[in-house]
C-alpha atoms as a PDB file:
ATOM      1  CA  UNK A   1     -27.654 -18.964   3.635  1.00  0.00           C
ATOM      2  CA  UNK A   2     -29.690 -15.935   4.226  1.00  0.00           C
ATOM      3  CA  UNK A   3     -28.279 -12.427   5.103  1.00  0.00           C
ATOM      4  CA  UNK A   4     -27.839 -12.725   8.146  1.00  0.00           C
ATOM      5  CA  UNK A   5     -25.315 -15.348   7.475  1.00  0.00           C
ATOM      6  CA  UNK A   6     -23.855 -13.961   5.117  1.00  0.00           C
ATOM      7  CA  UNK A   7     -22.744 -11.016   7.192  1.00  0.00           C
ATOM      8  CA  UNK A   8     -21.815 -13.236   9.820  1.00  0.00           C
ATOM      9  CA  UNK A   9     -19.550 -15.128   7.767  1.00  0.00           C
ATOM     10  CA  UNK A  10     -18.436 -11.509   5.712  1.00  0.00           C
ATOM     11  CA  UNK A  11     -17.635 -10.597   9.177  1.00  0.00           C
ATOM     12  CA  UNK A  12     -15.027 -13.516  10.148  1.00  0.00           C
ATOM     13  CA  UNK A  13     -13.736 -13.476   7.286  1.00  0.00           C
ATOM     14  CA  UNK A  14     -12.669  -9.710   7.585  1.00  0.00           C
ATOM     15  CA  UNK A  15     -11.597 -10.609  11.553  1.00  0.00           C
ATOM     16  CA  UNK A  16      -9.640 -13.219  10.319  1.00  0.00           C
ATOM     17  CA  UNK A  17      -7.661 -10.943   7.825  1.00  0.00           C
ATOM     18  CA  UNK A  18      -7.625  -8.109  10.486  1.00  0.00           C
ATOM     19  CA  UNK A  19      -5.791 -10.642  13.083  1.00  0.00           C
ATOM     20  CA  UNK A  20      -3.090 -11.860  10.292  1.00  0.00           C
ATOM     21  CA  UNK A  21      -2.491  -8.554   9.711  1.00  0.00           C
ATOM     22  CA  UNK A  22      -1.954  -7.002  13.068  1.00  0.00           C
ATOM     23  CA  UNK A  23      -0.085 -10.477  13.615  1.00  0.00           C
ATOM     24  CA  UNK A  24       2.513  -9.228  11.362  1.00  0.00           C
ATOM     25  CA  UNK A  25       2.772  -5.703  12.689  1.00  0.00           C
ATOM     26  CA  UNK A  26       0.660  -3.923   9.856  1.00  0.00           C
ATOM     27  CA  UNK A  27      -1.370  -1.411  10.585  1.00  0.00           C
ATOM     28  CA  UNK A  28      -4.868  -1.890   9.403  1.00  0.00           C
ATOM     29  CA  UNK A  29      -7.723   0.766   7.937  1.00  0.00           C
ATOM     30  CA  UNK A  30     -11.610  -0.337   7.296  1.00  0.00           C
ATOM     31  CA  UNK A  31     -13.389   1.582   4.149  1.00  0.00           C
ATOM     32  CA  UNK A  32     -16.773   1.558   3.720  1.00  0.00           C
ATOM     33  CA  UNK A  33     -17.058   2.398   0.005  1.00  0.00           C
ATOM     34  CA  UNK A  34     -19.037   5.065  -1.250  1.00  0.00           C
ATOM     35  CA  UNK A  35     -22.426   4.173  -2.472  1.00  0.00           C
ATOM     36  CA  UNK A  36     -22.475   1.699  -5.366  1.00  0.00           C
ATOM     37  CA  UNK A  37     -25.524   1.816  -7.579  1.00  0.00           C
ATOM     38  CA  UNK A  38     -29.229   1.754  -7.214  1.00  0.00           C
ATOM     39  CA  UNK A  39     -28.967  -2.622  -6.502  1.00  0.00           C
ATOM     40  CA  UNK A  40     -25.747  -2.338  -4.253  1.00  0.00           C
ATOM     41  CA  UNK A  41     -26.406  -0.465  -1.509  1.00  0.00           C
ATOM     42  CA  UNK A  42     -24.661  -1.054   1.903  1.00  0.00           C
ATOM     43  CA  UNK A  43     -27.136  -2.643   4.311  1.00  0.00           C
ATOM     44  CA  UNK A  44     -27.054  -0.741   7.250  1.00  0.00           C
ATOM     45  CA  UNK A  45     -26.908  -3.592   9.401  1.00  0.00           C
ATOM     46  CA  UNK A  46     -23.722  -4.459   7.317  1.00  0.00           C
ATOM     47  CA  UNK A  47     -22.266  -0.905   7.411  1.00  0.00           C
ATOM     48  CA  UNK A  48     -22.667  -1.174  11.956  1.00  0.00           C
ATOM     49  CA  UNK A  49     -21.138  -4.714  11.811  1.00  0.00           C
ATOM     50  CA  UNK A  50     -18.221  -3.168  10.100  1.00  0.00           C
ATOM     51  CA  UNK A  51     -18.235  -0.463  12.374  1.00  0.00           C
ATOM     52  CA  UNK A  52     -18.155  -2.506  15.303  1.00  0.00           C
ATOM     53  CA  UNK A  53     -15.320  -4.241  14.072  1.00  0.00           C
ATOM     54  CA  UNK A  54     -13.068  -1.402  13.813  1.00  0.00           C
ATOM     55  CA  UNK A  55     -14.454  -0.329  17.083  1.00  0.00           C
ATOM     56  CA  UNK A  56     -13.461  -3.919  18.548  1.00  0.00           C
ATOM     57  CA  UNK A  57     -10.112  -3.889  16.689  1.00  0.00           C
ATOM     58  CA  UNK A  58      -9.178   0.007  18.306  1.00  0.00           C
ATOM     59  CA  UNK A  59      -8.487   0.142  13.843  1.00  0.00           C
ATOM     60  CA  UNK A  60     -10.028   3.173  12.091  1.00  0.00           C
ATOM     61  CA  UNK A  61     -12.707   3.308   9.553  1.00  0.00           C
ATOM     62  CA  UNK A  62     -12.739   5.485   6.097  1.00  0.00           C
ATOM     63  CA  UNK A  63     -16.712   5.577   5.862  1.00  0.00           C
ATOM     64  CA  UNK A  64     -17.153   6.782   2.089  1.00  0.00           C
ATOM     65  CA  UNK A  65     -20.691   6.894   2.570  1.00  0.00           C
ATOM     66  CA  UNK A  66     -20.633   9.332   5.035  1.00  0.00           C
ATOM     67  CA  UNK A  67     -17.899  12.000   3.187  1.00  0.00           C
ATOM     68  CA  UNK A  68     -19.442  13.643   0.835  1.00  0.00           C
ATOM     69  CA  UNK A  69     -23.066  15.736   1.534  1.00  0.00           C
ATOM     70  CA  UNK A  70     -24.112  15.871   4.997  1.00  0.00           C
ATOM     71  CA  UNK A  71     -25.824  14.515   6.662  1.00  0.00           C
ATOM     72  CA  UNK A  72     -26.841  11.429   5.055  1.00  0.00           C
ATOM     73  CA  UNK A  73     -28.900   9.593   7.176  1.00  0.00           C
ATOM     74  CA  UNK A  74     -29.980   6.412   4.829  1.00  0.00           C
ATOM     75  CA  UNK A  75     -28.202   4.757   1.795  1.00  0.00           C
ATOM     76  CA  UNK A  76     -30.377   5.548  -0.515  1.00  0.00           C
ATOM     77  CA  UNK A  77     -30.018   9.213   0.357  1.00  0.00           C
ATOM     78  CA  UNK A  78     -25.915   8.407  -0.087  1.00  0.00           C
ATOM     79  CA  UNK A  79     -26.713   7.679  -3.126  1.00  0.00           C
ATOM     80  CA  UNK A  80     -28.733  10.302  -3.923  1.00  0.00           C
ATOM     81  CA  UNK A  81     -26.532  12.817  -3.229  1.00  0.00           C
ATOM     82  CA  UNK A  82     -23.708  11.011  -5.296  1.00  0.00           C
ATOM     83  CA  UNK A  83     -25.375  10.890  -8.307  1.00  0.00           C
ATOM     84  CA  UNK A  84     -26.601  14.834  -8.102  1.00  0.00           C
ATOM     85  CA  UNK A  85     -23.356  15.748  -7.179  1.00  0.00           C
ATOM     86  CA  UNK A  86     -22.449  14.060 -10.830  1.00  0.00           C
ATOM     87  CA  UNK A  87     -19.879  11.609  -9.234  1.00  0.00           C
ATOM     88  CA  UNK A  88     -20.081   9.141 -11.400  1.00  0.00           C
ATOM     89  CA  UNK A  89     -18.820   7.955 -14.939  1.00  0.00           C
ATOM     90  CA  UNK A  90     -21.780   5.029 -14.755  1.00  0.00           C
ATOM     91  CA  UNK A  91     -24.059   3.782 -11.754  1.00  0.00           C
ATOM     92  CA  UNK A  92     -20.764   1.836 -10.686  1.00  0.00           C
ATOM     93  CA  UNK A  93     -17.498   3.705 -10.964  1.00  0.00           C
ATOM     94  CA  UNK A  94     -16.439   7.291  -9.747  1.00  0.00           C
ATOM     95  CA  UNK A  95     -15.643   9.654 -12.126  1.00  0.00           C
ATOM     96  CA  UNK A  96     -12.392  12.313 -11.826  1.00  0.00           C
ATOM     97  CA  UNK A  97     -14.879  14.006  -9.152  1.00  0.00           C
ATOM     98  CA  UNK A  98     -15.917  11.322  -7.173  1.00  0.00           C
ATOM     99  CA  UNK A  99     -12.358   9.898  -6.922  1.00  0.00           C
ATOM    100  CA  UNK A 100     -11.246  13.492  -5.864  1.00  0.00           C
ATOM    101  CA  UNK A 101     -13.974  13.046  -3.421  1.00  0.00           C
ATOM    102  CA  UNK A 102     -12.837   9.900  -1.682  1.00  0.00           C
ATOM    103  CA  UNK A 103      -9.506  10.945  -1.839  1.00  0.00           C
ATOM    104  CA  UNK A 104     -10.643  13.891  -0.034  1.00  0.00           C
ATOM    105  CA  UNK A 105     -12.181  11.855   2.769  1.00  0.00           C
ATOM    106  CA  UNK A 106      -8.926   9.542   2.719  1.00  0.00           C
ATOM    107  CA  UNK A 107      -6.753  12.385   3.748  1.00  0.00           C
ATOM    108  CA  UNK A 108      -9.462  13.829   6.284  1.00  0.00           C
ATOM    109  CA  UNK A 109      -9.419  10.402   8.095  1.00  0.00           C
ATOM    110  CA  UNK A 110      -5.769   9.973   7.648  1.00  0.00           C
ATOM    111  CA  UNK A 111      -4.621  13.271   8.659  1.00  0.00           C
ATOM    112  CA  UNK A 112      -7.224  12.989  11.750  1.00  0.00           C
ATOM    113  CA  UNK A 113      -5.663   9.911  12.988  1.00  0.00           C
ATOM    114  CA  UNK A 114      -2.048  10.471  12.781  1.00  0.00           C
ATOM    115  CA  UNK A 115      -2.964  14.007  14.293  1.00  0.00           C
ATOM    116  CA  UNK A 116      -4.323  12.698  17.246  1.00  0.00           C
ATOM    117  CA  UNK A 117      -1.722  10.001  17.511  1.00  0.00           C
END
């Protein structure tokens, strides 16, 4: 299976646990994680199928990638900025700072949505 399908069946899979959810009254959140490492990047085609199924789902979407240094306009510049803004313990894991980071973008989203709601 090439990409393609892959996200196609990533995606279903992630509908499917987005309608069992809902199905039991819970509300539901998307994150798009921050960047990973230099081999795990999001795909942007991956990133705007998740963001189309938050859009589809009216659910909102924690975009990690998109938190910390502005603007970031590719992955690899996500990443980038991550690892000169010393986020990291290794070229997988967040660090005190990069945890602080996320959590920061957690409580922008958060507050945003329950603000508006």
């Amino acid at each position: 299976m090439g990409n393609a399908g892959v996200q196609a069946s990533t995606m279903a899979d992630i509908q499917t646990l987005i309608n069992k959810f809902k199905a039991n009254q819970s509300d539901v959140w998307l994150v798009m994680p921050q960047p990973i490492s230099d081999e795990v990047i999001i795909q942007p085609a991956y990133k705007n199928a998740l963001i189309a199924l938050a859009t589809l789902n009216g659910i909102p979407m924690i975009d990690l990638q998109a938190a910390n240094v502005a603007p970031w306009s590719t992955p690899t510049a996500n990443l980038t900025a991550w690892k000169a803004a010393s986020f990291w313990t290794d070229d997988k894991h967040p660090n005190t700072a990069g945890y602080g980071e996320n959590a920061r973008r957690y409580q922008e989203v958060i507050s945003a949505v329950y603000a508006a709601a």
